[in-house]
PDB file of N, CA and C in Angstrom:
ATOM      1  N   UNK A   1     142.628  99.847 161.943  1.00  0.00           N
ATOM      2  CA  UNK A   1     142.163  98.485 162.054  1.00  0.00           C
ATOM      3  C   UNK A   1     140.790  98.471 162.728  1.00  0.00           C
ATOM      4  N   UNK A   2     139.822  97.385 162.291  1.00  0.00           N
ATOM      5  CA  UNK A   2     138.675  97.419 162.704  1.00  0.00           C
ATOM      6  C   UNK A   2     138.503  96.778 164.240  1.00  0.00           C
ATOM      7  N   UNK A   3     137.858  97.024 165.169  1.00  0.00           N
ATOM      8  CA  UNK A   3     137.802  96.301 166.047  1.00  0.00           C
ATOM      9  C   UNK A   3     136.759  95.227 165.493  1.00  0.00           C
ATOM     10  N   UNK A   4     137.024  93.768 166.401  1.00  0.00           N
ATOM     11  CA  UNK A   4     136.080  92.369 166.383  1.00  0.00           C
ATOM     12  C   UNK A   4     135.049  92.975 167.106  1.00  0.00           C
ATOM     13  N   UNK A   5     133.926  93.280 166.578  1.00  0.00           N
ATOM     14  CA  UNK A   5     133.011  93.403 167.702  1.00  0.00           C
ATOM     15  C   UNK A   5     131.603  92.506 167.546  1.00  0.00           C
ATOM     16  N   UNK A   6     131.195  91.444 168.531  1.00  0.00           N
ATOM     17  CA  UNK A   6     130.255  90.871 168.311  1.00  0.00           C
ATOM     18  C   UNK A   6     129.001  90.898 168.517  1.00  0.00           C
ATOM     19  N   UNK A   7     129.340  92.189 169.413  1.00  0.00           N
ATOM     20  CA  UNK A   7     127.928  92.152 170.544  1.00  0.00           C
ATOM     21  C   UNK A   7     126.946  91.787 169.895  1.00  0.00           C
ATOM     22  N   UNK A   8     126.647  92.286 168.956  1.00  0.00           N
ATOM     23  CA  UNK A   8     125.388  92.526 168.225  1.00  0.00           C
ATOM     24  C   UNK A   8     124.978  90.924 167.499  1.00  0.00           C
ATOM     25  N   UNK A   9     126.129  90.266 167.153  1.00  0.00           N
ATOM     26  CA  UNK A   9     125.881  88.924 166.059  1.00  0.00           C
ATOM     27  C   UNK A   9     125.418  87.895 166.599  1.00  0.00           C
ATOM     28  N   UNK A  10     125.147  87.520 168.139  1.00  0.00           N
ATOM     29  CA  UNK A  10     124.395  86.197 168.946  1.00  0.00           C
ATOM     30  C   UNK A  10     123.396  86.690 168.441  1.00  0.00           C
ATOM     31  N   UNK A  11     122.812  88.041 168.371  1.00  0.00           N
ATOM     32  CA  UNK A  11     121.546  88.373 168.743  1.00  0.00           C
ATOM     33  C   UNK A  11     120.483  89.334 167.059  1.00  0.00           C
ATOM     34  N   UNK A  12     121.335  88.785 165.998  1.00  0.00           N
ATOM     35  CA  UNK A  12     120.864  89.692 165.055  1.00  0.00           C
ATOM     36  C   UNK A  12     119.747  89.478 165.022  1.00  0.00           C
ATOM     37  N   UNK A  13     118.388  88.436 164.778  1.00  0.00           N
ATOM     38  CA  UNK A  13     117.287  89.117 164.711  1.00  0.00           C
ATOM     39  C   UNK A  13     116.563  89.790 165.284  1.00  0.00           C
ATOM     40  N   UNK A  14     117.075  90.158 166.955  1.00  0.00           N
ATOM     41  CA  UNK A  14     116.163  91.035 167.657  1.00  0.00           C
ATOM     42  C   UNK A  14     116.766  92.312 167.274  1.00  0.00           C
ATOM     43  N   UNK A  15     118.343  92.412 166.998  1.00  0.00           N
ATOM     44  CA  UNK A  15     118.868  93.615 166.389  1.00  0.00           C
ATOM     45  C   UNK A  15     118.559  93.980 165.203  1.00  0.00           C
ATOM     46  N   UNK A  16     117.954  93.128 164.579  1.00  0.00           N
ATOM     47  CA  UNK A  16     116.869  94.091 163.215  1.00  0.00           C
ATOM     48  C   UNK A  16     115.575  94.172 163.735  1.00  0.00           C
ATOM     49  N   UNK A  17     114.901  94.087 164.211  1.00  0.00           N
ATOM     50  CA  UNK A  17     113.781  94.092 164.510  1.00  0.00           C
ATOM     51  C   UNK A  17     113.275  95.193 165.156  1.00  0.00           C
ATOM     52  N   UNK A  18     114.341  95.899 166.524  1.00  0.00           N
ATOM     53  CA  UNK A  18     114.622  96.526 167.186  1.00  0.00           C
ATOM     54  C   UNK A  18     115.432  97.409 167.260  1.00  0.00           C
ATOM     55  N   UNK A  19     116.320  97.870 166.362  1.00  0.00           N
ATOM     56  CA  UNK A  19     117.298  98.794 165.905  1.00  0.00           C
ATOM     57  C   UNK A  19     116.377  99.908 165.467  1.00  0.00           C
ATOM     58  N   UNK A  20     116.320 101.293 165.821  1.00  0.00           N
ATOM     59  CA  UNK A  20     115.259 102.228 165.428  1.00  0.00           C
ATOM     60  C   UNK A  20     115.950 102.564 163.833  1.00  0.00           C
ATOM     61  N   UNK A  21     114.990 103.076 163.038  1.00  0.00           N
ATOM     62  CA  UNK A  21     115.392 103.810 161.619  1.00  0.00           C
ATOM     63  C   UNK A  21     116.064 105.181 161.784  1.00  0.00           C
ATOM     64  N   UNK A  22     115.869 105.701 160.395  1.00  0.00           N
ATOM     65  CA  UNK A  22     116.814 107.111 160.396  1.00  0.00           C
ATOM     66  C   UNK A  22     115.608 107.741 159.782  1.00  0.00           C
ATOM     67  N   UNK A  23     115.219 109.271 160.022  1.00  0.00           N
ATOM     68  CA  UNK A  23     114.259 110.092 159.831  1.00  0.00           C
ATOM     69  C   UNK A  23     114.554 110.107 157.980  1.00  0.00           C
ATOM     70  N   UNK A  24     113.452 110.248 157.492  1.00  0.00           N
ATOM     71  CA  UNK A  24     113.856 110.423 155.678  1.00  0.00           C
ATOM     72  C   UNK A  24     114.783 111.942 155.666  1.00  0.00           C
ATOM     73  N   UNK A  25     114.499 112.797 156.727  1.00  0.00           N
ATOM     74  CA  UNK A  25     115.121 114.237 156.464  1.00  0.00           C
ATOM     75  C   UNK A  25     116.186 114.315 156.525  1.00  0.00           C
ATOM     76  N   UNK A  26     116.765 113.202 157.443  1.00  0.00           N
ATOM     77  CA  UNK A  26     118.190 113.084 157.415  1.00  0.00           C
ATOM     78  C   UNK A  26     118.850 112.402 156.241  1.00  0.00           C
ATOM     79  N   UNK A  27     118.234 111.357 155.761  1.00  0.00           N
ATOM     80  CA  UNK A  27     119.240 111.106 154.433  1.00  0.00           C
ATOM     81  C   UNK A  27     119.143 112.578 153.081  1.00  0.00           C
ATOM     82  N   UNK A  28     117.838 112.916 152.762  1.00  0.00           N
ATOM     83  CA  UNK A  28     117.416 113.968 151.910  1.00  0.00           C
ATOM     84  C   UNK A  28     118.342 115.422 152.491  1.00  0.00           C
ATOM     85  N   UNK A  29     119.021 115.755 154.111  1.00  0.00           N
ATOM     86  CA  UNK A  29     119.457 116.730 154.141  1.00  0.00           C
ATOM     87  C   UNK A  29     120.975 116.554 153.643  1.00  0.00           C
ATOM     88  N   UNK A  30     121.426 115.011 153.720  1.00  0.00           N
ATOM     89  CA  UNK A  30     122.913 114.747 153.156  1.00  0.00           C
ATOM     90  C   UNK A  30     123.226 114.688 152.027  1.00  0.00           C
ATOM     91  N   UNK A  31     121.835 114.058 151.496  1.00  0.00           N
ATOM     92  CA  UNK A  31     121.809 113.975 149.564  1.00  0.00           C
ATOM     93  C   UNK A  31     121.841 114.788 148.986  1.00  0.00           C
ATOM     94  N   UNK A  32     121.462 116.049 149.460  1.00  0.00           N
ATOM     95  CA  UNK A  32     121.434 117.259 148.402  1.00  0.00           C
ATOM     96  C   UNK A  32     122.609 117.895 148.258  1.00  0.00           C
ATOM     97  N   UNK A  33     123.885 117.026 148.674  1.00  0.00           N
ATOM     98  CA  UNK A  33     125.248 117.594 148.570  1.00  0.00           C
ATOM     99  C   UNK A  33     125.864 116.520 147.312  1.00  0.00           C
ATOM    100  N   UNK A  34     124.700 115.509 147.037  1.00  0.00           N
ATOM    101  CA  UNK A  34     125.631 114.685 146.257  1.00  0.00           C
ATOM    102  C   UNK A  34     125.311 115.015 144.838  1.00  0.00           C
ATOM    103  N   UNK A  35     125.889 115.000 143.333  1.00  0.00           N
ATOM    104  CA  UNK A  35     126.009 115.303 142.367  1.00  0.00           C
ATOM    105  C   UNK A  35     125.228 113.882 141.650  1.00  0.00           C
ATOM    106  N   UNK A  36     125.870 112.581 141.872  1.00  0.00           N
ATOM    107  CA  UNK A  36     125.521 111.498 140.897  1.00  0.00           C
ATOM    108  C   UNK A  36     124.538 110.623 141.786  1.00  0.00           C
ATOM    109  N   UNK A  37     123.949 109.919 141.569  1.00  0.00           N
ATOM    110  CA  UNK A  37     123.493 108.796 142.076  1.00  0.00           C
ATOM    111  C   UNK A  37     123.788 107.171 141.641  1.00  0.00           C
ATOM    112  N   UNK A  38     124.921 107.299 141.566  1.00  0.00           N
ATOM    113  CA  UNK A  38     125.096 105.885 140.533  1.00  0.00           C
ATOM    114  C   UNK A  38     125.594 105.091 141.802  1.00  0.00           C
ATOM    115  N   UNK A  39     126.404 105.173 142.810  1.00  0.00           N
ATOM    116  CA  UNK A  39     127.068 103.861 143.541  1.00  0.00           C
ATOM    117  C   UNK A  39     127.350 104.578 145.253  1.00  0.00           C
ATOM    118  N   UNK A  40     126.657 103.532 145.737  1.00  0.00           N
ATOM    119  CA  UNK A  40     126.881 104.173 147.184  1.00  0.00           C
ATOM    120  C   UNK A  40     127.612 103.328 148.022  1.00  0.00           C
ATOM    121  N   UNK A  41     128.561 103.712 149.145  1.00  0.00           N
ATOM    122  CA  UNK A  41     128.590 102.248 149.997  1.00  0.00           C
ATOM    123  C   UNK A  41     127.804 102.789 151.453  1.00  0.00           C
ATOM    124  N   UNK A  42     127.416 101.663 151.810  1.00  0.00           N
ATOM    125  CA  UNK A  42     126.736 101.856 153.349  1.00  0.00           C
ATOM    126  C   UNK A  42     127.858 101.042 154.069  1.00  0.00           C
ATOM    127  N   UNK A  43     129.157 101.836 155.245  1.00  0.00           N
ATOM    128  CA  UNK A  43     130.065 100.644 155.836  1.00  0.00           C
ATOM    129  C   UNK A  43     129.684 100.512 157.313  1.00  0.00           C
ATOM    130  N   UNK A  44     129.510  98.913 157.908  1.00  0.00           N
ATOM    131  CA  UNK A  44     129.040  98.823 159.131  1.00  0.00           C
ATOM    132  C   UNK A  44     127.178  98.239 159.206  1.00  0.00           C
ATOM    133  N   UNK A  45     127.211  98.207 157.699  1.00  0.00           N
ATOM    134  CA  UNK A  45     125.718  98.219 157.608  1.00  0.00           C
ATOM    135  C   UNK A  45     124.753  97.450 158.118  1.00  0.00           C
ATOM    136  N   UNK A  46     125.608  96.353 159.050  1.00  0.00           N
ATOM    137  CA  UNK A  46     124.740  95.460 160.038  1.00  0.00           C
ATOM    138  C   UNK A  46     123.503  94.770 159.454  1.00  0.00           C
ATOM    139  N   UNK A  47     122.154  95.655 159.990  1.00  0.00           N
ATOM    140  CA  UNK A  47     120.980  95.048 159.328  1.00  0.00           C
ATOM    141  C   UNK A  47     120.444  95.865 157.798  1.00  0.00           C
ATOM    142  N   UNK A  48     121.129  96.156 157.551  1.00  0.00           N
ATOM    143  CA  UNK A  48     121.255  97.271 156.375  1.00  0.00           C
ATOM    144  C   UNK A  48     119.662  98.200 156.305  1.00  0.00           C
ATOM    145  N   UNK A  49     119.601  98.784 157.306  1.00  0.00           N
ATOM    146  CA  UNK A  49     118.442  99.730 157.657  1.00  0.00           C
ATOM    147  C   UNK A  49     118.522 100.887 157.067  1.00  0.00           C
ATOM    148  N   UNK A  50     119.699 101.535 156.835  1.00  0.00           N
ATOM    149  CA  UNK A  50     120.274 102.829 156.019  1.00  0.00           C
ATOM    150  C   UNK A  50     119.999 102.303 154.606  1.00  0.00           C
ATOM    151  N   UNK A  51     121.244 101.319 154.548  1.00  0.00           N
ATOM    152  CA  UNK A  51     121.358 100.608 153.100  1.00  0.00           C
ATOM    153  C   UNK A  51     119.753 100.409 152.207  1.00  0.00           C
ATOM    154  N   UNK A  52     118.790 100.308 152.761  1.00  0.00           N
ATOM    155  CA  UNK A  52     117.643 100.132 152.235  1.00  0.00           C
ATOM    156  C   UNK A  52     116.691 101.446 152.087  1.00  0.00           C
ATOM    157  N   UNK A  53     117.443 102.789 153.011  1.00  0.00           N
ATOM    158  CA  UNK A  53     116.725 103.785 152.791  1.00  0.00           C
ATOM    159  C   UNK A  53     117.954 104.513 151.647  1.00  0.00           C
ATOM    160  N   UNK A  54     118.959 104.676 151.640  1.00  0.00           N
ATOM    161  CA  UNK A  54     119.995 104.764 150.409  1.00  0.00           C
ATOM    162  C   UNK A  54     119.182 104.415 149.066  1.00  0.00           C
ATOM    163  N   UNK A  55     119.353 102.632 149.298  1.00  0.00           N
ATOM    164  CA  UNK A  55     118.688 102.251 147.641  1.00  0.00           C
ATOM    165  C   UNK A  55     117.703 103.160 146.887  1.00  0.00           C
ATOM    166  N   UNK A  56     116.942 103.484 147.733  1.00  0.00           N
ATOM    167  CA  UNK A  56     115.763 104.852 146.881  1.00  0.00           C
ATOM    168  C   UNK A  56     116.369 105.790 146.088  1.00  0.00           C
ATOM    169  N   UNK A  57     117.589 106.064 146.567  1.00  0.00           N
ATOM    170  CA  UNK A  57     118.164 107.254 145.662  1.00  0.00           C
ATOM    171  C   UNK A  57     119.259 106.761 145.238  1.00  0.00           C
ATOM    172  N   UNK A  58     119.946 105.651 144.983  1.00  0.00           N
ATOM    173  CA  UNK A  58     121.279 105.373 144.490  1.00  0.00           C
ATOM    174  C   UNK A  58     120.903 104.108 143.478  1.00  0.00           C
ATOM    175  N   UNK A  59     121.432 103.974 142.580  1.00  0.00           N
ATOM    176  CA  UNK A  59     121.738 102.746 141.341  1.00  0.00           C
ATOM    177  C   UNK A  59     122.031 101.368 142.022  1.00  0.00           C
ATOM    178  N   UNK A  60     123.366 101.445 143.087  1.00  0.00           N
ATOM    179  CA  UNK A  60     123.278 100.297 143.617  1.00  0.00           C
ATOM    180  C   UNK A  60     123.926 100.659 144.902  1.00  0.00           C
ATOM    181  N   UNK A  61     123.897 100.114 145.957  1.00  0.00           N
ATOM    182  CA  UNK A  61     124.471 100.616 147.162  1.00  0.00           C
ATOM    183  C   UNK A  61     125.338  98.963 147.443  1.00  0.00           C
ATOM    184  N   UNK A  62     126.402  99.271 147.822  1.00  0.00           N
ATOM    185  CA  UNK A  62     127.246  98.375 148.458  1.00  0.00           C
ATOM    186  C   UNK A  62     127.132  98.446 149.829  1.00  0.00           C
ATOM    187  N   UNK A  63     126.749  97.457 150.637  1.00  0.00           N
ATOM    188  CA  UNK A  63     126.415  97.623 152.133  1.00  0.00           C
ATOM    189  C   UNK A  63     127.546  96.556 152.653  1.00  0.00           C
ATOM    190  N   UNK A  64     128.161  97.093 153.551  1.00  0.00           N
ATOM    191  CA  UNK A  64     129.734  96.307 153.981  1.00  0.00           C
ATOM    192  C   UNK A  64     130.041  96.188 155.688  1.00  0.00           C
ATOM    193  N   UNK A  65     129.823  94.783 155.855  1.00  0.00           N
ATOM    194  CA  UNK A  65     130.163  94.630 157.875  1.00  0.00           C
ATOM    195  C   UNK A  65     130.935  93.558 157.810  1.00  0.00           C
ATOM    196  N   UNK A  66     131.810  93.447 158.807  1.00  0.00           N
ATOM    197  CA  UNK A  66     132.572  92.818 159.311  1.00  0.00           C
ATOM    198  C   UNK A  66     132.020  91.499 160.096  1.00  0.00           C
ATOM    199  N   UNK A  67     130.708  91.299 159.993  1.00  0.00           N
ATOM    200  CA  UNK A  67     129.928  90.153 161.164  1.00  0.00           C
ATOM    201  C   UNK A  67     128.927  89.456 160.182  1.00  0.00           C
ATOM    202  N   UNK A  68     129.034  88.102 159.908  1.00  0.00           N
ATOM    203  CA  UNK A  68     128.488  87.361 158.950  1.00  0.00           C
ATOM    204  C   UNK A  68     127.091  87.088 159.112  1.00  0.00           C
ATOM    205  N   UNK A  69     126.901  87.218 160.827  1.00  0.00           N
ATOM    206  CA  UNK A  69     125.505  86.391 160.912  1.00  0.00           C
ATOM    207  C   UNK A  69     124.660  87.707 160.595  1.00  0.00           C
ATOM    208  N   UNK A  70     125.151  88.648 160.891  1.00  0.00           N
ATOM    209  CA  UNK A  70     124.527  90.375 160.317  1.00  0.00           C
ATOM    210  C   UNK A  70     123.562  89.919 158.973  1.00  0.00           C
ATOM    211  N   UNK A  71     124.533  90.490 158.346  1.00  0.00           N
ATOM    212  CA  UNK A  71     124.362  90.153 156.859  1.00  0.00           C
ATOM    213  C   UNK A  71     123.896  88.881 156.354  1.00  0.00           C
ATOM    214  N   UNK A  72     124.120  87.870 157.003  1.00  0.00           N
ATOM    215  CA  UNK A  72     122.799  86.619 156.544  1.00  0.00           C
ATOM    216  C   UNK A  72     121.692  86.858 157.239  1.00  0.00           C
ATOM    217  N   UNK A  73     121.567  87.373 157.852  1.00  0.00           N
ATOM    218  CA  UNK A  73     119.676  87.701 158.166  1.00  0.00           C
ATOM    219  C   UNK A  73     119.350  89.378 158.115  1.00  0.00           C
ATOM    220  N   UNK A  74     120.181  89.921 156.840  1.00  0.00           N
ATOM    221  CA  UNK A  74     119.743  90.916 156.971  1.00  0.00           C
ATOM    222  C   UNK A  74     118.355  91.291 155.519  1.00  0.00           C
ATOM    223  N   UNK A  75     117.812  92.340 155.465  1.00  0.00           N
ATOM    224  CA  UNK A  75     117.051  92.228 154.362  1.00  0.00           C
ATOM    225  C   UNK A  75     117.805  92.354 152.967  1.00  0.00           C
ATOM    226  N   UNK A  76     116.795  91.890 152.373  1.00  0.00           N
ATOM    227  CA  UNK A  76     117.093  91.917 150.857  1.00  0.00           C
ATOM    228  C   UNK A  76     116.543  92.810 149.686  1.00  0.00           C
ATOM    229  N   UNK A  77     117.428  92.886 148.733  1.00  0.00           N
ATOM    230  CA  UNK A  77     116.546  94.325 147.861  1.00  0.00           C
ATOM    231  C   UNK A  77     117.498  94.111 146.375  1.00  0.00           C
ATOM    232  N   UNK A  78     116.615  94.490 145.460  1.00  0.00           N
ATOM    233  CA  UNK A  78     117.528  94.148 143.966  1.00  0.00           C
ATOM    234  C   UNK A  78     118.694  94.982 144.121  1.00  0.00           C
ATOM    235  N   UNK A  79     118.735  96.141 144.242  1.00  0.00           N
ATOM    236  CA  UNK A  79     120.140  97.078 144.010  1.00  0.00           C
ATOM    237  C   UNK A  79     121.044  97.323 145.562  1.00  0.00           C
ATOM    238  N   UNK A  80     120.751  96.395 146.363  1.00  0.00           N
ATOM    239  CA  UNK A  80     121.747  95.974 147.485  1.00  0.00           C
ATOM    240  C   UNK A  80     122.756  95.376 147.261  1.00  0.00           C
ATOM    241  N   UNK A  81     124.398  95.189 147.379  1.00  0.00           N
ATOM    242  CA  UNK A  81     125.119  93.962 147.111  1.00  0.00           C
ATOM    243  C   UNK A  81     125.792  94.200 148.434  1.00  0.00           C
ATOM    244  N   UNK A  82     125.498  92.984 149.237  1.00  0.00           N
ATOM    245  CA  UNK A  82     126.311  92.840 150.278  1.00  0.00           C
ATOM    246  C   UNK A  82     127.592  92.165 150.351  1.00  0.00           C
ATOM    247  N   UNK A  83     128.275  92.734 150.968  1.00  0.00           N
ATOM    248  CA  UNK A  83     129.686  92.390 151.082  1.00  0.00           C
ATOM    249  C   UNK A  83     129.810  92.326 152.373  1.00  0.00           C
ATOM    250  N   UNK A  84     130.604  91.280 153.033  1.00  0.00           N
ATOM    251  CA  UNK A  84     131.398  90.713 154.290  1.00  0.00           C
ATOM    252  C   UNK A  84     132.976  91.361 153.795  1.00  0.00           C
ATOM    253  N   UNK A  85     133.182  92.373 154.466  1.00  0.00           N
ATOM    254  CA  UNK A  85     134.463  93.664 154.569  1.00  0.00           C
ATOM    255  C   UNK A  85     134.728  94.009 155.784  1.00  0.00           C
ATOM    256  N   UNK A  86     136.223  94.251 155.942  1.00  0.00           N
ATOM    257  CA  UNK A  86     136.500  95.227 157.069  1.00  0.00           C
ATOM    258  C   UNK A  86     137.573  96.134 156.468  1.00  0.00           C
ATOM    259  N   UNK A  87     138.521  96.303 157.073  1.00  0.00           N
ATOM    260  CA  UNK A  87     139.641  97.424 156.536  1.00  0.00           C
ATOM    261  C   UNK A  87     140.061  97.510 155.398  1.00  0.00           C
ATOM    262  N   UNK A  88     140.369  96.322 154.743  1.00  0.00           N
ATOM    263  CA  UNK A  88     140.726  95.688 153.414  1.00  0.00           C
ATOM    264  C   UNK A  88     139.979  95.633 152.553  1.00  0.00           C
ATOM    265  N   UNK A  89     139.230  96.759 151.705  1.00  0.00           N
ATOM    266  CA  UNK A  89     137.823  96.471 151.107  1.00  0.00           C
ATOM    267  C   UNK A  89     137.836  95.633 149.918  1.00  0.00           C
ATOM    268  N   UNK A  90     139.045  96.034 149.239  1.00  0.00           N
ATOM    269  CA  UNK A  90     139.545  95.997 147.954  1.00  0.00           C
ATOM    270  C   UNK A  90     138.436  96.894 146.268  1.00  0.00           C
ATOM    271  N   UNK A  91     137.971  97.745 147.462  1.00  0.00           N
ATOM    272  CA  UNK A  91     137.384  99.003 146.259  1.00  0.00           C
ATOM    273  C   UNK A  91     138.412  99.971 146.333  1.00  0.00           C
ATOM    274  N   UNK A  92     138.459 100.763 144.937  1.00  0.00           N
ATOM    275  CA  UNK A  92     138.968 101.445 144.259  1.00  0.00           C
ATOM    276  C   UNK A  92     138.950 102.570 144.908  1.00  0.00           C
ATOM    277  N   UNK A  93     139.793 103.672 145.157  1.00  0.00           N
ATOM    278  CA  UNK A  93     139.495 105.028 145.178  1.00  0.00           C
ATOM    279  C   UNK A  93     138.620 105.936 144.654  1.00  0.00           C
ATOM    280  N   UNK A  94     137.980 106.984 144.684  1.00  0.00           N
ATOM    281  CA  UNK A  94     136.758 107.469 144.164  1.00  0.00           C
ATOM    282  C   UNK A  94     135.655 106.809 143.239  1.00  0.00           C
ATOM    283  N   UNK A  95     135.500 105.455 143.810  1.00  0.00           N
ATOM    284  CA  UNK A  95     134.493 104.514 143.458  1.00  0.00           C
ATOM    285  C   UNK A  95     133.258 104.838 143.874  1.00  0.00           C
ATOM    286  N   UNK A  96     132.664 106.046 144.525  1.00  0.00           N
ATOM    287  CA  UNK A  96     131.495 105.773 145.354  1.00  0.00           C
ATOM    288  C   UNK A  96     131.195 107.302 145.091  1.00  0.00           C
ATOM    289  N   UNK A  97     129.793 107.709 145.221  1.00  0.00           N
ATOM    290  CA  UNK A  97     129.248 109.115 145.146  1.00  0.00           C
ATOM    291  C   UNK A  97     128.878 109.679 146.696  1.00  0.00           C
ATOM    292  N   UNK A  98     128.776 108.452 147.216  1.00  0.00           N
ATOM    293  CA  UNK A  98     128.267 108.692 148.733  1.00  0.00           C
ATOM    294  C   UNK A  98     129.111 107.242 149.525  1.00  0.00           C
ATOM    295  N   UNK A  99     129.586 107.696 150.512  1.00  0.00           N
ATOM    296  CA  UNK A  99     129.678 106.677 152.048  1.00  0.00           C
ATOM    297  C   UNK A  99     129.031 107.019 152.756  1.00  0.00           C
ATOM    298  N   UNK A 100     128.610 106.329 153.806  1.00  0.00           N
ATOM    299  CA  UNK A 100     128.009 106.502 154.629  1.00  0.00           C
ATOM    300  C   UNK A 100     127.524 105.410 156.104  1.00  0.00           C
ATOM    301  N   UNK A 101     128.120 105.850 157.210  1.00  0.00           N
ATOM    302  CA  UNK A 101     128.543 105.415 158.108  1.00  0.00           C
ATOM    303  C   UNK A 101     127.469 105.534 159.091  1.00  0.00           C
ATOM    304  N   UNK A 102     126.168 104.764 159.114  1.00  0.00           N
ATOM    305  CA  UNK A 102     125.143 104.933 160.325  1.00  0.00           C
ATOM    306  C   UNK A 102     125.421 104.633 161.689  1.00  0.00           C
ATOM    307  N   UNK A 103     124.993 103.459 162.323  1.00  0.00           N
ATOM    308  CA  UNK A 103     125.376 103.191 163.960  1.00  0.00           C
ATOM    309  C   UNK A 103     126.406 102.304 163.943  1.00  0.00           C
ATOM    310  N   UNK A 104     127.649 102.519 163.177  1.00  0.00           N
ATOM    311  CA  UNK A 104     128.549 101.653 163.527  1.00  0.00           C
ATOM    312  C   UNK A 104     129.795 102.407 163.694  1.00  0.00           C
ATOM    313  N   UNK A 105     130.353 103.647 164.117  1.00  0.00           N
ATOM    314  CA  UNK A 105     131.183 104.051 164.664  1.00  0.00           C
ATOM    315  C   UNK A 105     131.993 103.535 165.520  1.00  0.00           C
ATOM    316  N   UNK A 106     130.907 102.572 166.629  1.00  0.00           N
ATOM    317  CA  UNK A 106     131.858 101.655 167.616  1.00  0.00           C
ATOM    318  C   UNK A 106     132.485 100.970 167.303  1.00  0.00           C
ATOM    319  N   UNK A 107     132.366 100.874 165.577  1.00  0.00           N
ATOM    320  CA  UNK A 107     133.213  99.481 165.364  1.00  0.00           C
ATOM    321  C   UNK A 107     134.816  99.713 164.587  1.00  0.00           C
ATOM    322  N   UNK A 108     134.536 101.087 164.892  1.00  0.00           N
ATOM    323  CA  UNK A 108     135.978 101.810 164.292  1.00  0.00           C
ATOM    324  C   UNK A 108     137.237 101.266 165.001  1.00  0.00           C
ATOM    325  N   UNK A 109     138.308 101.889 164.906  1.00  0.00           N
ATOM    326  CA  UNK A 109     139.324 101.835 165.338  1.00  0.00           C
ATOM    327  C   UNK A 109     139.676 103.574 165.070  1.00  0.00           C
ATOM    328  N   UNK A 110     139.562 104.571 165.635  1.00  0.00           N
ATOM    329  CA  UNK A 110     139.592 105.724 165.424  1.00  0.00           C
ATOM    330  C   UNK A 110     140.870 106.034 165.630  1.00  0.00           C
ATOM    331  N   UNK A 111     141.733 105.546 166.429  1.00  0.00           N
ATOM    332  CA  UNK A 111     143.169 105.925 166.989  1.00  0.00           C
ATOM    333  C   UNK A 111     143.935 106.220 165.620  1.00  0.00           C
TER     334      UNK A 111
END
């Protein structure tokens, strides 16, 4: 189960603004394990900062958080589809070529 976590949603536009990026070497050192590029999900994707460095190499990326005001002020891009998700995604099993889980670990439920 996901934890509620809000910290971040009073305050999303300074949390996009201010959220640092991810080095290009790091997505390019994970990609070269992947075979297709057709469908990615980004989960946790907040201000979708990954999700927008993904789109470069994927067909369409599904970017998925649990916090609404996130995702209404987050950016926009043709092959983004955002989804408001938590545990319950209702995607398919081996639907995706890549997941990928940036700074939202805290919002796990790891137990």
């Amino acid at each position: 189960m996901w934890k509620v976590d809000h910290h971040f949603s009073h305050n999303s536009e300074n949390y996009r603004k201010f959220r640092p990026s991810y080095p290009a070497e790091l997505y390019l050192e994970k990609l070269q394990f992947v075979k297709t590029n057709d469908r990615c999900r980004d989960c946790g994707t907040g201000k979708r900062q990954a999700a927008v460095e993904l789109a470069k190499y994927f067909t369409t990326v599904f970017a998925t958080d649990i916090g609404r005001s996130q995702l209404n002020s987050a950016e926009n891009q043709k092959n983004i589809v955002t989804k408001k998700r938590g545990e319950q995604t209702g995607f398919k099993n081996d639907q995706f070529d890549f997941i990928a889980v940036a700074q939202a670990i805290h919002g796990f439920d790891l137990e």
